[in-house]
Protein backbone atom coordinates (compact mmCIF):
# COMPACT_ATOMS: atom_id res chain seq x y z
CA UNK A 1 -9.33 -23.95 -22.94
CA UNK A 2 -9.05 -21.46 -19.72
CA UNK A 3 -6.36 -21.23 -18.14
CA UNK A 4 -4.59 -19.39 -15.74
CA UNK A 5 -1.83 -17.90 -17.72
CA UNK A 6 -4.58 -16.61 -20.01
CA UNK A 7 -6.67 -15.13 -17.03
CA UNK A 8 -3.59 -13.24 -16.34
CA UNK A 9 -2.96 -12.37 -19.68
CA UNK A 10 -6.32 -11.24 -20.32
CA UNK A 11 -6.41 -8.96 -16.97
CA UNK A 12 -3.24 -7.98 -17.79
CA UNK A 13 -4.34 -6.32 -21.05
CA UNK A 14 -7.44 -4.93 -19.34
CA UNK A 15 -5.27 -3.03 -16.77
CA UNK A 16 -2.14 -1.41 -19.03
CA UNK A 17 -4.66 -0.75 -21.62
CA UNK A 18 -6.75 1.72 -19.58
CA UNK A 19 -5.31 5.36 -20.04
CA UNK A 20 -6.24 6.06 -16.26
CA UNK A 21 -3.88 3.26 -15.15
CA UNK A 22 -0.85 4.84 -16.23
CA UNK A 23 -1.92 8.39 -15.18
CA UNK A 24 -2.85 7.51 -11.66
CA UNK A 25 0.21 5.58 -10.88
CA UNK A 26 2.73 7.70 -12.72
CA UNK A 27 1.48 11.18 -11.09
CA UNK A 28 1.56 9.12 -7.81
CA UNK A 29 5.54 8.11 -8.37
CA UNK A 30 6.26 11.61 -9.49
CA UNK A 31 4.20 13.23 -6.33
CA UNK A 32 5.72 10.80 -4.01
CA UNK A 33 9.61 11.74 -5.17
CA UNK A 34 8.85 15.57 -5.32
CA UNK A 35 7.41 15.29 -2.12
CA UNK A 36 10.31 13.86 -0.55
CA UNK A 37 11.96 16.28 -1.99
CA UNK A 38 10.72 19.32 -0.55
CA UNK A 39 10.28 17.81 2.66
CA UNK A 40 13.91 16.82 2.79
CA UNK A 41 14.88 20.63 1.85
CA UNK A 42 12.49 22.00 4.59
CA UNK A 43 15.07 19.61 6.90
CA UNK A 44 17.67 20.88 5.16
CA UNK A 45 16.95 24.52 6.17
CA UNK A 46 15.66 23.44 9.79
CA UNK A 47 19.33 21.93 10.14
CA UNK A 48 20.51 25.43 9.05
CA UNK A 49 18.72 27.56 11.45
CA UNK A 50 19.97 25.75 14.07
CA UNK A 51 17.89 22.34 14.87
CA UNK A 52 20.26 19.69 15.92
CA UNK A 53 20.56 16.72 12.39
CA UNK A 54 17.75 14.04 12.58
CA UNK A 55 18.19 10.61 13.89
CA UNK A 56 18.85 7.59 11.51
CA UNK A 57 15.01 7.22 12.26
CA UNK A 58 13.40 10.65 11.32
CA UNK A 59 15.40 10.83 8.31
CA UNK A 60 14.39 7.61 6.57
CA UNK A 61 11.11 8.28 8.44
CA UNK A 62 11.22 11.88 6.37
CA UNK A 63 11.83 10.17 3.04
CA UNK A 64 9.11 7.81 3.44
CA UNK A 65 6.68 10.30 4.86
CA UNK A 66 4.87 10.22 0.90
CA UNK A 67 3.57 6.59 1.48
CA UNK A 68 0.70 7.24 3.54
CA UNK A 69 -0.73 8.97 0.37
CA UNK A 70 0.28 6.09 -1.92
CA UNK A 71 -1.14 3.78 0.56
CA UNK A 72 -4.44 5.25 -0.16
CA UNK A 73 -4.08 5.83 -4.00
CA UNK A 74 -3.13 1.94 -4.29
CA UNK A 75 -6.42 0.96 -2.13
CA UNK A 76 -8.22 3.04 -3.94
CA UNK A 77 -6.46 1.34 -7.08
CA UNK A 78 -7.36 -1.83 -5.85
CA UNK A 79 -10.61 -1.85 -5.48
CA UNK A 80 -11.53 -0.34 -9.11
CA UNK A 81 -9.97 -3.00 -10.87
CA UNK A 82 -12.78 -5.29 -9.33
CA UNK A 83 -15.80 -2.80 -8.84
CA UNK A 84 -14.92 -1.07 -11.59
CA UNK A 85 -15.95 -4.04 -13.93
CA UNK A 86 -19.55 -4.48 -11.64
CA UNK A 87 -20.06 -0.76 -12.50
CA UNK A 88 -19.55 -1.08 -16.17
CA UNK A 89 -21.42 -4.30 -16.22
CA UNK A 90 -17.88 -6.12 -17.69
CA UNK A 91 -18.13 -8.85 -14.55
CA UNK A 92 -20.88 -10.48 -16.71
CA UNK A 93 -18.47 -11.24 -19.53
CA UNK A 94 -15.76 -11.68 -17.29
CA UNK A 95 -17.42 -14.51 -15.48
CA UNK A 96 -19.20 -16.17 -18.26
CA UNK A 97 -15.65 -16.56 -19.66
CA UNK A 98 -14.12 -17.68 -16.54
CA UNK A 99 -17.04 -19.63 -15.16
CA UNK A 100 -14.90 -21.23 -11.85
CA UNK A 101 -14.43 -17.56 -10.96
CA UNK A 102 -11.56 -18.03 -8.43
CA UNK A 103 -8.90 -17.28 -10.92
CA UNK A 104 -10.20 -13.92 -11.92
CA UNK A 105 -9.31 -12.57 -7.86
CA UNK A 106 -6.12 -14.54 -8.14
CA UNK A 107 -5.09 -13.24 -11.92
CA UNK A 108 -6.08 -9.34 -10.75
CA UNK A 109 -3.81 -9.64 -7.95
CA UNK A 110 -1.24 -11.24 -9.52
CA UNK A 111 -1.50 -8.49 -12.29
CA UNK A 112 -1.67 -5.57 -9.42
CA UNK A 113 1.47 -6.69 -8.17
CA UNK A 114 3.17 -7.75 -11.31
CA UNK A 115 2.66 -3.80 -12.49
CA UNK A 116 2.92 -2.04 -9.06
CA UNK A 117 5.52 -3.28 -7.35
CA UNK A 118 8.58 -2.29 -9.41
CA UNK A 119 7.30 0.92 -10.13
CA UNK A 120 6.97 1.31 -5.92
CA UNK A 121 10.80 -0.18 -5.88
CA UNK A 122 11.83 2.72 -8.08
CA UNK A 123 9.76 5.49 -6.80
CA UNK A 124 10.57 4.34 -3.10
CA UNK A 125 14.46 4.78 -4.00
CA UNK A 126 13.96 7.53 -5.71
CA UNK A 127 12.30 9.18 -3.20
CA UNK A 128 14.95 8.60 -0.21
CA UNK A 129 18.03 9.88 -2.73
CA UNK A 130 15.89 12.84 -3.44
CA UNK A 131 15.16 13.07 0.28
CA UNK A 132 18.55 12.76 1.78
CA UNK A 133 20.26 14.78 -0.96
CA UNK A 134 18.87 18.03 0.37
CA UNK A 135 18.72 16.73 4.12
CA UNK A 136 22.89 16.26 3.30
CA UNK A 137 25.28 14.99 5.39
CA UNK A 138 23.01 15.00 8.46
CA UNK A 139 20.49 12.70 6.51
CA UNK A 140 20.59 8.39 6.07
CA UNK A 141 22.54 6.80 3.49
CA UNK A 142 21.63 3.81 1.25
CA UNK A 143 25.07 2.12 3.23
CA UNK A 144 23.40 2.40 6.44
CA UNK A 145 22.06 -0.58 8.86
CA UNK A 146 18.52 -1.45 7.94
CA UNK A 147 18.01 0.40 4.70
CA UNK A 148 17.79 -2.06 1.88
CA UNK A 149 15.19 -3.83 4.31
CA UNK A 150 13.46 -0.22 4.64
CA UNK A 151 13.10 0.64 0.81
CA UNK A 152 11.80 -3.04 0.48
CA UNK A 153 9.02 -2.57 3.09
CA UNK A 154 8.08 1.04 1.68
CA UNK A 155 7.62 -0.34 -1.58
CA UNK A 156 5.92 -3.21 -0.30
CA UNK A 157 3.33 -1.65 1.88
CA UNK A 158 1.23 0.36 -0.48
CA UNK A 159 1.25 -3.04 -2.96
CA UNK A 160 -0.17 -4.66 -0.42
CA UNK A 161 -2.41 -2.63 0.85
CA UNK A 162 -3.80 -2.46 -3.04
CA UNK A 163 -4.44 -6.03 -2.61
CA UNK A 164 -6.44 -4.87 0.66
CA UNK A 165 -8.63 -2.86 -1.52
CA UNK A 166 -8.78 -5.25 -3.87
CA UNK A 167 -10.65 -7.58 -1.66
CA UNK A 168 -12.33 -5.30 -0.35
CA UNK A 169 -13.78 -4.33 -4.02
CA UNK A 170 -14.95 -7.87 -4.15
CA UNK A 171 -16.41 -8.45 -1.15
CA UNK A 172 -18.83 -5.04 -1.37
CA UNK A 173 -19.00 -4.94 -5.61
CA UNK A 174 -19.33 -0.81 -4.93
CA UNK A 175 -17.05 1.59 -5.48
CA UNK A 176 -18.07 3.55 -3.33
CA UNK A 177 -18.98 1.68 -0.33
CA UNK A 178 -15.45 -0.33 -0.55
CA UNK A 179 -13.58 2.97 -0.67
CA UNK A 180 -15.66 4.47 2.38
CA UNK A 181 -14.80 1.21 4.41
CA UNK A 182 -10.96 1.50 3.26
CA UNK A 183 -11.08 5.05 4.61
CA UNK A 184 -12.63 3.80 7.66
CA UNK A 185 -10.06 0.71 8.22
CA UNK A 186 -7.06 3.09 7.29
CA UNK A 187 -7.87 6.06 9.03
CA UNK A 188 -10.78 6.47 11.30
CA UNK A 189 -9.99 2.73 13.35
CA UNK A 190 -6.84 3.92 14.10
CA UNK A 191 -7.75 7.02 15.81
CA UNK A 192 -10.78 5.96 18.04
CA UNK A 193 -9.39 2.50 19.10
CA UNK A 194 -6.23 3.72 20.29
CA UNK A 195 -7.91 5.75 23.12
CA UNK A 196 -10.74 3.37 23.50
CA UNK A 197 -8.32 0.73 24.36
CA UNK A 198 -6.95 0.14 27.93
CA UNK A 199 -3.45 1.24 28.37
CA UNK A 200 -2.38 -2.30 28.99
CA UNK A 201 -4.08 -3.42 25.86
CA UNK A 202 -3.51 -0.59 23.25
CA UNK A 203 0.04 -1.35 22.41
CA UNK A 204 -0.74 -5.37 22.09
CA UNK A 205 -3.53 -4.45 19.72
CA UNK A 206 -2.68 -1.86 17.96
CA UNK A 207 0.64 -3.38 16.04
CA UNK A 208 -2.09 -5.32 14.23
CA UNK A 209 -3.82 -2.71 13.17
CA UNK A 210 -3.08 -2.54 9.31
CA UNK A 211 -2.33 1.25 9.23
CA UNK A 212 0.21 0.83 11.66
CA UNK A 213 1.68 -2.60 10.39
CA UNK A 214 2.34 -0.75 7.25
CA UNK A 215 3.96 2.10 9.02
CA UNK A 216 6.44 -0.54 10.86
CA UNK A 217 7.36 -2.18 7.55
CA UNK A 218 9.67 1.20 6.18
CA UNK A 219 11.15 1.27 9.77
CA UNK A 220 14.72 0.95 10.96
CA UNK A 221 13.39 0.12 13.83
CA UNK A 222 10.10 -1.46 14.26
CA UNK A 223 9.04 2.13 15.30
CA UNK A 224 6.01 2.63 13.06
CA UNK A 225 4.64 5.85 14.95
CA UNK A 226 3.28 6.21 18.54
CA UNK A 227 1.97 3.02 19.40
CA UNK A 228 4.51 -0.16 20.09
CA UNK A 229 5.04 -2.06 16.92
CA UNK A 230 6.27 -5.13 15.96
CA UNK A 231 9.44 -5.82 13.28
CA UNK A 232 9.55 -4.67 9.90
CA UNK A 233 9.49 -8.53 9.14
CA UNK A 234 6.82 -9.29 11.44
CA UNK A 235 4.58 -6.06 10.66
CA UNK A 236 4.69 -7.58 6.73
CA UNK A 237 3.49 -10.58 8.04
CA UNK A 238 0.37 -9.15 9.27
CA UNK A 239 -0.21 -6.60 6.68
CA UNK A 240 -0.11 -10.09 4.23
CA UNK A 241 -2.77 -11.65 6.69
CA UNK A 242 -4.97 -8.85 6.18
CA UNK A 243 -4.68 -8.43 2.54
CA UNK A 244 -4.70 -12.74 2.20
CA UNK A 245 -8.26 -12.36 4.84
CA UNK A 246 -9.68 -9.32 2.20
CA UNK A 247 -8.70 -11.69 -1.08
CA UNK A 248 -9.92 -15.29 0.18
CA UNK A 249 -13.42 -13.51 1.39
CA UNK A 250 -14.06 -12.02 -2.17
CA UNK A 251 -13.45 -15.31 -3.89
CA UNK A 252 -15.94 -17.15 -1.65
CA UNK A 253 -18.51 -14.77 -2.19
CA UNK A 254 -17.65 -14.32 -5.81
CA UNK A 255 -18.10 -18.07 -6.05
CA UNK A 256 -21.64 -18.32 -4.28
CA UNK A 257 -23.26 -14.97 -5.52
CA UNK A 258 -24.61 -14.26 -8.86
CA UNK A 259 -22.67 -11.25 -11.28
């Protein structure tokens, strides 16, 4: 009998037993913590030659700086583990043995998460000790106002913006199609409707705007770059919309189209 435990199970074992899983996320985690790193040590030396200490703001905003490239590696993640089986021709298999369909969606994103989001938790703290060790006593610490909630929405974000991709893999079934419309949503939106927008509407529109939802999330506070944004809280809110929006329209066309 199928059931959902064994979906998961079963999608589970598909994922960790892929060599490219492991090498993708682990040289993201280690990137991600070098990276804040060195950028912590170029603030360290800016400090030096005379630049007055960051704000709380720039310096969590410093250690965090890494997640905009893990928010397009996860994506990019995302929407493998469903295209990826349309490409190898596995989605045959994979529906014949799961013939409701729903649950497959539902068990990949429930495995996504399951295996990203404590390795995020770890690389996100990592990456703001390594950060504010070399920006020193000018930098944040993990005792300040905000910053539990701050490493929780950094290591949130890129999770969910895997589940983004995700959808997005199976609502288009193409690799590369899905990751060309990612790039679009994440990076070339962002830049033309800002100016296309009238100045009285940009900043109500573009705190909806996934990109800079998931900017607001790692915030101290709600500033997620230069538009207006919305709360940490609120910003996770709508980057879950999106994400819930991308998932529910690939199970209804996974239900009414053939593999």
């Amino acid at each position: 009998m199928i059931t959902f435990p064994r979906v998961v199970r079963s999608e589970w074992t598909k994922l960790v037993s892929l060599r490219s899983t492991w090498l993708t996320l682990g040289t993201a985690a280690v990137l991600a913590v070098v990276l804040s790193g060195a950028i912590g040590y170029g603030v360290s030396r800016s400090i030096d030659g005379g630049e007055p200490a960051p704000a709380l703001s720039e310096a969590v905003g410093a250690a965090f700086l890494p997640i905009d490239f893990f928010v397009l590696v996860f994506g990019v993640f995302g929407i493998l583990q469903m295209s990826g089986e349309y490409g190898s021709g596995l989605i045959r298999a994979t529906l014949t043995a799961v013939p409701r369909r729903w649950p497959v969606v539902c068990a990949k994103a429930a495995v996504l998460v399951a295996l990203t989001l404590p390795l995020m938790a770890v690389t996100c703290l990592a990456s703001f000790v390594a950060c504010q060790a070399f920006i020193g006593d000018g930098g944040a610490a993990l005792g300040d106002p905000g910053m539990p909630a701050a490493i929780a929405g950094a290591a949130a974000c890129p999770v969910l913006f895997g589940l983004l991709g995700l959808g997005l893999g199976a609502v288009l079934r193409n690799t590369a199609g899905a990751i060309t419309t990612l790039v679009a949503a994440l990076f070339v939106v962002p830049l033309l409707l800002g100016p296309a927008l009238p100045g009285d509407r940009e900043d109500a529109i573009m705190k909806y705007v996934p990109t800079v939802a998931g900017q607001a999330m790692y915030s101290v506070d709600g500033g997620g770059g230069p538009f207006e944004t919305l709360s940490p809280g609120a910003s996770a809110a709508v980057l879950v919309g999106w994400s819930a929006l991308a998932l529910a329209g690939g199970v209804a066309l996974l239900r009414r189209r053939d593999a």
